[in-house]
PDB file of N, CA and C in Angstrom:
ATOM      1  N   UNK A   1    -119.943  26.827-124.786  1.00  0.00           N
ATOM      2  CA  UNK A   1    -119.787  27.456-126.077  1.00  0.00           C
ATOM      3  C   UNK A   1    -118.418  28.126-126.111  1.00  0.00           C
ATOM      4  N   UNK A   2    -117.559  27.933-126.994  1.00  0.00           N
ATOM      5  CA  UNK A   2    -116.248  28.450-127.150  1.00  0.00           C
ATOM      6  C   UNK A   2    -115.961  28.941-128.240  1.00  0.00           C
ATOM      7  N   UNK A   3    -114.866  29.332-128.096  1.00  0.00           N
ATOM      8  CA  UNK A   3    -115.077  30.860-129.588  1.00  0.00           C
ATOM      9  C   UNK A   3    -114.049  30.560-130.051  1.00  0.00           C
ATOM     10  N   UNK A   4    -113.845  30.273-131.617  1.00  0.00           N
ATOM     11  CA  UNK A   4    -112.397  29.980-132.116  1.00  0.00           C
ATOM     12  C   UNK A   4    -112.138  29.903-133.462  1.00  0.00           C
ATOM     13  N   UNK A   5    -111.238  30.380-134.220  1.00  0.00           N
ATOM     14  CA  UNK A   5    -110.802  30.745-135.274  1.00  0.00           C
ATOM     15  C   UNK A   5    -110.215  29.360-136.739  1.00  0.00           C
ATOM     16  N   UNK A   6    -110.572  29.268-136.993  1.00  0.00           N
ATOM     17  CA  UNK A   6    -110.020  28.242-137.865  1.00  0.00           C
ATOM     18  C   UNK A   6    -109.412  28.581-139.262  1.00  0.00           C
ATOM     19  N   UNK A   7    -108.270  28.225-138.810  1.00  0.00           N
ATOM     20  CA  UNK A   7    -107.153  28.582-139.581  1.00  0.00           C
ATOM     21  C   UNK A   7    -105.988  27.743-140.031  1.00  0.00           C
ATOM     22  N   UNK A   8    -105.061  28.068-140.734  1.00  0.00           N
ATOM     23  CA  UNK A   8    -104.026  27.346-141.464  1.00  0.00           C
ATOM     24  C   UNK A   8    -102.550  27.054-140.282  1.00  0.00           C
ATOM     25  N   UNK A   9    -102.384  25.849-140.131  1.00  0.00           N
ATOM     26  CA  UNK A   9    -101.244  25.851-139.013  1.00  0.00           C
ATOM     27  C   UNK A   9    -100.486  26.292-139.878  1.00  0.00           C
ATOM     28  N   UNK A  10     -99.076  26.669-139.398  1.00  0.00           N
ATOM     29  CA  UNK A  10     -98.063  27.219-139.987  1.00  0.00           C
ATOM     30  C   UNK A  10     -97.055  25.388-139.859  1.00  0.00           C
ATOM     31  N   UNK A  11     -96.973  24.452-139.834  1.00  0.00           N
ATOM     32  CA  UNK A  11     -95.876  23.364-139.857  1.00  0.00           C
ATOM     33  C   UNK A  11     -95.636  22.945-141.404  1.00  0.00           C
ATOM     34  N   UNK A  12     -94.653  22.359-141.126  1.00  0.00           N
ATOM     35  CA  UNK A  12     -94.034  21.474-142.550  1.00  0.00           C
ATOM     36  C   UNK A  12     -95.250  20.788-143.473  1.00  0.00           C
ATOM     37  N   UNK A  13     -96.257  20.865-143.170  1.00  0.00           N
ATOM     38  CA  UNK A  13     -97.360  19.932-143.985  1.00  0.00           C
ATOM     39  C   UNK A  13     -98.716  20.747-143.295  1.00  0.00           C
ATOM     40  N   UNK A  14     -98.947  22.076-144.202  1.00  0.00           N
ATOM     41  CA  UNK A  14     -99.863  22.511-143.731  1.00  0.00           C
ATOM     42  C   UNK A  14    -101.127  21.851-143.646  1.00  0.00           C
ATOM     43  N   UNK A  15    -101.932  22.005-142.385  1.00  0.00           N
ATOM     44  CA  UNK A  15    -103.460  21.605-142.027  1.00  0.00           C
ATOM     45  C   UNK A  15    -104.024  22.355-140.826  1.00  0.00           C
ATOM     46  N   UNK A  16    -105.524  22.255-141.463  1.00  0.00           N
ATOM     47  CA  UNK A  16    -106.180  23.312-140.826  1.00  0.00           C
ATOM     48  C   UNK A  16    -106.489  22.246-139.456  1.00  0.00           C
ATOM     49  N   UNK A  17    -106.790  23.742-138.487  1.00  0.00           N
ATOM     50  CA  UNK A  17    -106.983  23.690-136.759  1.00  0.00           C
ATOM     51  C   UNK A  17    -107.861  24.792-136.891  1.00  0.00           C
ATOM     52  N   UNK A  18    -108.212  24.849-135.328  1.00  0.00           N
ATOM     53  CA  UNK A  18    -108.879  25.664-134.710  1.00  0.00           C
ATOM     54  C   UNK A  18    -107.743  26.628-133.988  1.00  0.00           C
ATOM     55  N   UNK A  19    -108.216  27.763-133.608  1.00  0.00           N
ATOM     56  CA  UNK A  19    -106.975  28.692-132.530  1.00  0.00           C
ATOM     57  C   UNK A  19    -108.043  29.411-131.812  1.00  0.00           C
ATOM     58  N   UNK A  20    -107.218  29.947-130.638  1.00  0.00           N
ATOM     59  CA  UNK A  20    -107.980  31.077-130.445  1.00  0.00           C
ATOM     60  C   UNK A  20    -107.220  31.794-129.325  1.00  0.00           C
ATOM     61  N   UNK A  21    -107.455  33.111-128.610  1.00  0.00           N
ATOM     62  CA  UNK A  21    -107.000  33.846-127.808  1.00  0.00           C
ATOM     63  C   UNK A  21    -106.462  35.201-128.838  1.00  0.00           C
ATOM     64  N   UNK A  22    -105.728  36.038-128.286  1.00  0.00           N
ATOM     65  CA  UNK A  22    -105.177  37.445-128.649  1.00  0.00           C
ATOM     66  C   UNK A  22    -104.608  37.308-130.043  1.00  0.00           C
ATOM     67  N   UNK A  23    -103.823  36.505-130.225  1.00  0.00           N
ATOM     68  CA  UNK A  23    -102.920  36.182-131.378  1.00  0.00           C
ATOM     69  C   UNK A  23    -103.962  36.022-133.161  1.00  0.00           C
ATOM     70  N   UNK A  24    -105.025  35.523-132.544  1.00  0.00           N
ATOM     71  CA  UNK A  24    -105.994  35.720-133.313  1.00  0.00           C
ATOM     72  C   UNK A  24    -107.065  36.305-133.869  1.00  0.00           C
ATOM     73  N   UNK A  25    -107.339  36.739-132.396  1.00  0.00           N
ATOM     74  CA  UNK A  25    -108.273  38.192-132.619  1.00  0.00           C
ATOM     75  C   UNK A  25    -107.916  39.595-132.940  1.00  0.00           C
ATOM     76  N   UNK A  26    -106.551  39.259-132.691  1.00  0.00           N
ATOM     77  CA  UNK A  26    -106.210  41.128-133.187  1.00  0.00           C
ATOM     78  C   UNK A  26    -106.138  41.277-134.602  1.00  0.00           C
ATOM     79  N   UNK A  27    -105.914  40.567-135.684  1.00  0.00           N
ATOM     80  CA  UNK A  27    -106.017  40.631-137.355  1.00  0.00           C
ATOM     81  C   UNK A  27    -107.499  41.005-137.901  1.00  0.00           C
ATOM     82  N   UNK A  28    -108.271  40.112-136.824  1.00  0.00           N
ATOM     83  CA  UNK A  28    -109.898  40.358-137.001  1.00  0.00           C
ATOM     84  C   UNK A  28    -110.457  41.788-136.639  1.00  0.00           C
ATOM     85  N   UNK A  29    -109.705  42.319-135.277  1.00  0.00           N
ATOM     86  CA  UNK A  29    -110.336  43.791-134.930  1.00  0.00           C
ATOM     87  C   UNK A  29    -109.326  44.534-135.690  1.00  0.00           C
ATOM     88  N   UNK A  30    -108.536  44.597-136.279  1.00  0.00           N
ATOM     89  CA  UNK A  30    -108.072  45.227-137.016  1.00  0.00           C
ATOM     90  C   UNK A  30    -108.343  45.861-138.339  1.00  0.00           C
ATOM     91  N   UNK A  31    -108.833  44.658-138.774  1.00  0.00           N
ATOM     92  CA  UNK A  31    -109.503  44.467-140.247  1.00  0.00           C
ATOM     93  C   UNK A  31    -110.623  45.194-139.966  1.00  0.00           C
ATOM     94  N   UNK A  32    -111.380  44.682-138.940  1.00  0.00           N
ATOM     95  CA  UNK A  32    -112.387  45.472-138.677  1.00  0.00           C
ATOM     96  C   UNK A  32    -112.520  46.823-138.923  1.00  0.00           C
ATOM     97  N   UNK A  33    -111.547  47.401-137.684  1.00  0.00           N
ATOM     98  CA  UNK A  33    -111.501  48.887-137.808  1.00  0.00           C
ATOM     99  C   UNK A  33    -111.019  49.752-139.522  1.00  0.00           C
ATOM    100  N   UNK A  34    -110.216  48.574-139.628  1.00  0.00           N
ATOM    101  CA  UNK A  34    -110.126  49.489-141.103  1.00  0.00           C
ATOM    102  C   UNK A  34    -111.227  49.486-141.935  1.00  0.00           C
ATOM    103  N   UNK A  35    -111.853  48.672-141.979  1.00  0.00           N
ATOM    104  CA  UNK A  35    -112.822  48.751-142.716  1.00  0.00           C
ATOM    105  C   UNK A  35    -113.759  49.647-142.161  1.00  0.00           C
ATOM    106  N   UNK A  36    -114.162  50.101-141.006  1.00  0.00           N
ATOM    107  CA  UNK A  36    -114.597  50.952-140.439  1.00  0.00           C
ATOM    108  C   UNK A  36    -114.574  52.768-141.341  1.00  0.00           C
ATOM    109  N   UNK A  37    -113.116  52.600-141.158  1.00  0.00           N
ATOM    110  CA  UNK A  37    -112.670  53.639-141.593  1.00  0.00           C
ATOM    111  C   UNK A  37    -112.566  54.078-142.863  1.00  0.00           C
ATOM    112  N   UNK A  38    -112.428  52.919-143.425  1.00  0.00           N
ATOM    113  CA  UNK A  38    -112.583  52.996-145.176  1.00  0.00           C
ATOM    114  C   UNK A  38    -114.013  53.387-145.117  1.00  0.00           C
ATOM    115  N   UNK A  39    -114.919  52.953-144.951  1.00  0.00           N
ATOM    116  CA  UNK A  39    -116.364  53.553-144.768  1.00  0.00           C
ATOM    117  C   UNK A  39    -116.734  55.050-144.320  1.00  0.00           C
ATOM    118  N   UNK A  40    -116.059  55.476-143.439  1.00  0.00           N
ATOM    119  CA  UNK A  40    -115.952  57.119-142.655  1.00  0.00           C
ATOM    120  C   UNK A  40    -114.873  57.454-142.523  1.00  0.00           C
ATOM    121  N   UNK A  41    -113.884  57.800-143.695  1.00  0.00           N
ATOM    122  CA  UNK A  41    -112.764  58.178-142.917  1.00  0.00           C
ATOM    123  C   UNK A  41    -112.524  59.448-141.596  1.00  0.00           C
ATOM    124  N   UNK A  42    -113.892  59.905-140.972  1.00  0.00           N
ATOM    125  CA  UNK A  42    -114.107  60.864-140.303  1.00  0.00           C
ATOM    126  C   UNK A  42    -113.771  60.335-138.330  1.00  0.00           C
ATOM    127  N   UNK A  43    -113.580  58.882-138.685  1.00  0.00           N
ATOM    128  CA  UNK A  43    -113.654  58.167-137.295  1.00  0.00           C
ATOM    129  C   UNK A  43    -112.889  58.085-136.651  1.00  0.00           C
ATOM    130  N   UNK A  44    -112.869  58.381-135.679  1.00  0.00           N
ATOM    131  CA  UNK A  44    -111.637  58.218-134.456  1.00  0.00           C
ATOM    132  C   UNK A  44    -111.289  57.199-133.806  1.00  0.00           C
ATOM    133  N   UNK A  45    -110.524  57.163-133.344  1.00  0.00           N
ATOM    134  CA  UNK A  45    -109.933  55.598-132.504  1.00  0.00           C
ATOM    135  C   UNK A  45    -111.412  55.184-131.764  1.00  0.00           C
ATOM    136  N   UNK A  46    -111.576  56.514-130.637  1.00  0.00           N
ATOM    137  CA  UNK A  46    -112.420  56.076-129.926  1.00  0.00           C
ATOM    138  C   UNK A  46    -113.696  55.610-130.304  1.00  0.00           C
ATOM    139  N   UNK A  47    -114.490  56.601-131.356  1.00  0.00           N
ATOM    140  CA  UNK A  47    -115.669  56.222-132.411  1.00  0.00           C
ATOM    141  C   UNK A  47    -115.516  54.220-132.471  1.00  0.00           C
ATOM    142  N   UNK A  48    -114.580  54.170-132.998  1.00  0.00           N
ATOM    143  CA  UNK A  48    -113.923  52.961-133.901  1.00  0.00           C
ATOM    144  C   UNK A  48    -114.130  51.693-132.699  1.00  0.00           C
ATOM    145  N   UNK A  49    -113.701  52.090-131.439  1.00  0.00           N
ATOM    146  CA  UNK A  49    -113.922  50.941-130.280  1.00  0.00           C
ATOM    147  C   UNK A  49    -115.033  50.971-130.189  1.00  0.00           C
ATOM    148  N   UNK A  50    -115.569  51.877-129.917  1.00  0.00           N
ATOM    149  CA  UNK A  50    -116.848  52.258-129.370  1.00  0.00           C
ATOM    150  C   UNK A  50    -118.173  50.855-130.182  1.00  0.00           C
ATOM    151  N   UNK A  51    -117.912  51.474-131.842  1.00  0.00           N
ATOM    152  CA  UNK A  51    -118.529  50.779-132.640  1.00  0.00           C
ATOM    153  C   UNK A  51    -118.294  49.162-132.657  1.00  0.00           C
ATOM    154  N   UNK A  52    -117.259  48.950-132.509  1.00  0.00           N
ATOM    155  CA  UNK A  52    -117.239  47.648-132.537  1.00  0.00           C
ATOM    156  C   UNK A  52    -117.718  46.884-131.334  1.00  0.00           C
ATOM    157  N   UNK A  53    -117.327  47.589-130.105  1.00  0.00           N
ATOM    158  CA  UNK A  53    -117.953  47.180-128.986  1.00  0.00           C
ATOM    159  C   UNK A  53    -120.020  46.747-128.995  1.00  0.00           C
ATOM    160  N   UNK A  54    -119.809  47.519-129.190  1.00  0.00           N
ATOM    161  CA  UNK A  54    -121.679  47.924-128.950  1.00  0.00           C
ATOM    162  C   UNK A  54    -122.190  47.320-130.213  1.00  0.00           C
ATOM    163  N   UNK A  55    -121.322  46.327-131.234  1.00  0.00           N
ATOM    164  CA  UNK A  55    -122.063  45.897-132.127  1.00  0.00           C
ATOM    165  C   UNK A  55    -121.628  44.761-131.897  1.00  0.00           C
ATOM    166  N   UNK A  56    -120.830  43.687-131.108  1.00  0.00           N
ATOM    167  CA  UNK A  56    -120.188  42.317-130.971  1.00  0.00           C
ATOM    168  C   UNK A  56    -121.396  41.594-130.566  1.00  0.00           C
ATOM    169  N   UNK A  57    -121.591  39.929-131.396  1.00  0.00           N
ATOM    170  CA  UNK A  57    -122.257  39.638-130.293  1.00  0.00           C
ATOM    171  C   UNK A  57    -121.970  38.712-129.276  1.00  0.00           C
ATOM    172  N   UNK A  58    -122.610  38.875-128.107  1.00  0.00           N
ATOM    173  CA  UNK A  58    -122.862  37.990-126.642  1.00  0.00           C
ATOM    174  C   UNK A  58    -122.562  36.779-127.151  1.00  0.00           C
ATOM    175  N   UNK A  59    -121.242  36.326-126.299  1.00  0.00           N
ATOM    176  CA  UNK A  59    -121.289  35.276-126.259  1.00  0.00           C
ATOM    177  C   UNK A  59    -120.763  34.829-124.600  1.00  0.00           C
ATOM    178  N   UNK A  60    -121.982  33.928-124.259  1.00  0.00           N
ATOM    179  CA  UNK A  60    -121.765  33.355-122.927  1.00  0.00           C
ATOM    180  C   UNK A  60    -120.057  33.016-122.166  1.00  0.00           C
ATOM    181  N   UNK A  61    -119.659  32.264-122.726  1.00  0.00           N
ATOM    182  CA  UNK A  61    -118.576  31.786-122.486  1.00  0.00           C
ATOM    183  C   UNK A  61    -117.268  32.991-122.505  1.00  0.00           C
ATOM    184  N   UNK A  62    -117.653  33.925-123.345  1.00  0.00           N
ATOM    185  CA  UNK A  62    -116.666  35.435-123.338  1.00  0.00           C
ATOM    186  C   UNK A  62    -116.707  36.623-122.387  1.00  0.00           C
ATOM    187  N   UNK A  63    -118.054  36.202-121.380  1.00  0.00           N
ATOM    188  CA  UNK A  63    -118.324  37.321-120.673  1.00  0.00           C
ATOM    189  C   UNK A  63    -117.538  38.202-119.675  1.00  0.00           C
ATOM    190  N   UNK A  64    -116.729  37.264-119.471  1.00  0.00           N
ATOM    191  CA  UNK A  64    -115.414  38.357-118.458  1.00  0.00           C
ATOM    192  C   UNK A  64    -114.134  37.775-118.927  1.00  0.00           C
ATOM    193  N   UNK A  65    -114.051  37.358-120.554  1.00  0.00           N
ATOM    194  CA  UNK A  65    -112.479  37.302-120.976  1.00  0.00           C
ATOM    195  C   UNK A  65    -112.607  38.224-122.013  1.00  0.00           C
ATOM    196  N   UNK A  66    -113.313  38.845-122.489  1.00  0.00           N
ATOM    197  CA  UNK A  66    -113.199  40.065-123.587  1.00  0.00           C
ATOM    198  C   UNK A  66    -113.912  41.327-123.335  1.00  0.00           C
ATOM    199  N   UNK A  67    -113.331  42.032-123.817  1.00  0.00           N
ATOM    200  CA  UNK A  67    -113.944  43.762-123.579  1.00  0.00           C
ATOM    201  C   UNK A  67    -115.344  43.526-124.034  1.00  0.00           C
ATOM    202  N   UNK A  68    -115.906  43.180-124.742  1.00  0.00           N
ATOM    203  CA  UNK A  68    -117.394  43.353-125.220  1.00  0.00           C
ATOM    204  C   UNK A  68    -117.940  41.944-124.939  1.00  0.00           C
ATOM    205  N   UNK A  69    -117.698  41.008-124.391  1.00  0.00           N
ATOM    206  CA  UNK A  69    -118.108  39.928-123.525  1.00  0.00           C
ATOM    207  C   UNK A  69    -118.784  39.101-124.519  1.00  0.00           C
ATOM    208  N   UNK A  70    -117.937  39.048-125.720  1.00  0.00           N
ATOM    209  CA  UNK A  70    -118.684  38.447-127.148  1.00  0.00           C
ATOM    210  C   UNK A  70    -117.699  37.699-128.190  1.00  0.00           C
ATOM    211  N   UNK A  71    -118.302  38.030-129.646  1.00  0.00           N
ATOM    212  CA  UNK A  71    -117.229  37.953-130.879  1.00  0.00           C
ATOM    213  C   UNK A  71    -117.650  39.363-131.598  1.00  0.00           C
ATOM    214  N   UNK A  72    -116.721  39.499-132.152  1.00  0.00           N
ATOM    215  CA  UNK A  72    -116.884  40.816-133.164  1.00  0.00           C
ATOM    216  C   UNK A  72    -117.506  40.732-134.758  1.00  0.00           C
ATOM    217  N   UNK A  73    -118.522  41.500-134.840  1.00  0.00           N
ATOM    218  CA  UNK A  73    -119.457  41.334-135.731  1.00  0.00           C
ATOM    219  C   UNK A  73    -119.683  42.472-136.809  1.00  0.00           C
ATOM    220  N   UNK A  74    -119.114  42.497-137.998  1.00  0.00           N
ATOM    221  CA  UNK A  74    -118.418  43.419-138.506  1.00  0.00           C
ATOM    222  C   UNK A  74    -119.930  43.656-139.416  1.00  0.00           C
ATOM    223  N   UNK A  75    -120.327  42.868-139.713  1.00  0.00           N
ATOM    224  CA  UNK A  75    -121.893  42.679-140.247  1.00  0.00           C
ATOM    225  C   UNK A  75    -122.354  43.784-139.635  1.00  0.00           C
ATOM    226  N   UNK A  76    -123.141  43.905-138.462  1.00  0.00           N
ATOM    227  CA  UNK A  76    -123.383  44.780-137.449  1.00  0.00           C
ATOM    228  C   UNK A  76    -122.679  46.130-137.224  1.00  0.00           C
ATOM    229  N   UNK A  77    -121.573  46.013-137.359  1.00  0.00           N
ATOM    230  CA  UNK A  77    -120.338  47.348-137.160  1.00  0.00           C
ATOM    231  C   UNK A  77    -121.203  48.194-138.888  1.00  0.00           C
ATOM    232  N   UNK A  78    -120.968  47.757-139.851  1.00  0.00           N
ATOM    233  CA  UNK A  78    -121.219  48.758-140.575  1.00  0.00           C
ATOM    234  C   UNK A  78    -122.433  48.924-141.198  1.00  0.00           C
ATOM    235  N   UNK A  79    -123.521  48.015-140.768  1.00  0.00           N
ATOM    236  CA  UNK A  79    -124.851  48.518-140.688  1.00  0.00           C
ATOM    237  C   UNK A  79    -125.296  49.686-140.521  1.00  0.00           C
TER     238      UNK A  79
END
């Protein structure tokens, strides 16, 4: 099971791919957290990891390449 983003290549004749690693996930936890915060603006960085951590879910194949051993589940985050 592999985890991956599908998105718009950037070349001369755009078409969609798959991506994945850092370059991709940081727009996603980002978004995340703001939206976090737009919800509480009372939240702290740490609050803010915390939450997203403990709400990602498990995914096998992520278990010792990401901090929360998953994907990030924003569904869950502001439940």
């Amino acid at each position: 099971e592999s985890v991956s983003i599908y998105d718009e290549e950037p070349v001369a004749k755009p078409a969609l791919a798959n991506f994945n690693g850092t370059s991709m996930a940081a727009p996603h936890v980002t978004g995340m957290a703001a939206w976090l915060v737009a919800l509480d603006p009372s939240m702290t960085p740490e609050k803010i990891k915390a939450k997203i951590i403990a709400t990602c879910d498990p995914v096998a194949s992520m278990k010792t390449k990401s901090v929360c051993g998953g994907r990030v589940n924003l569904d869950g985050a502001v439940r």
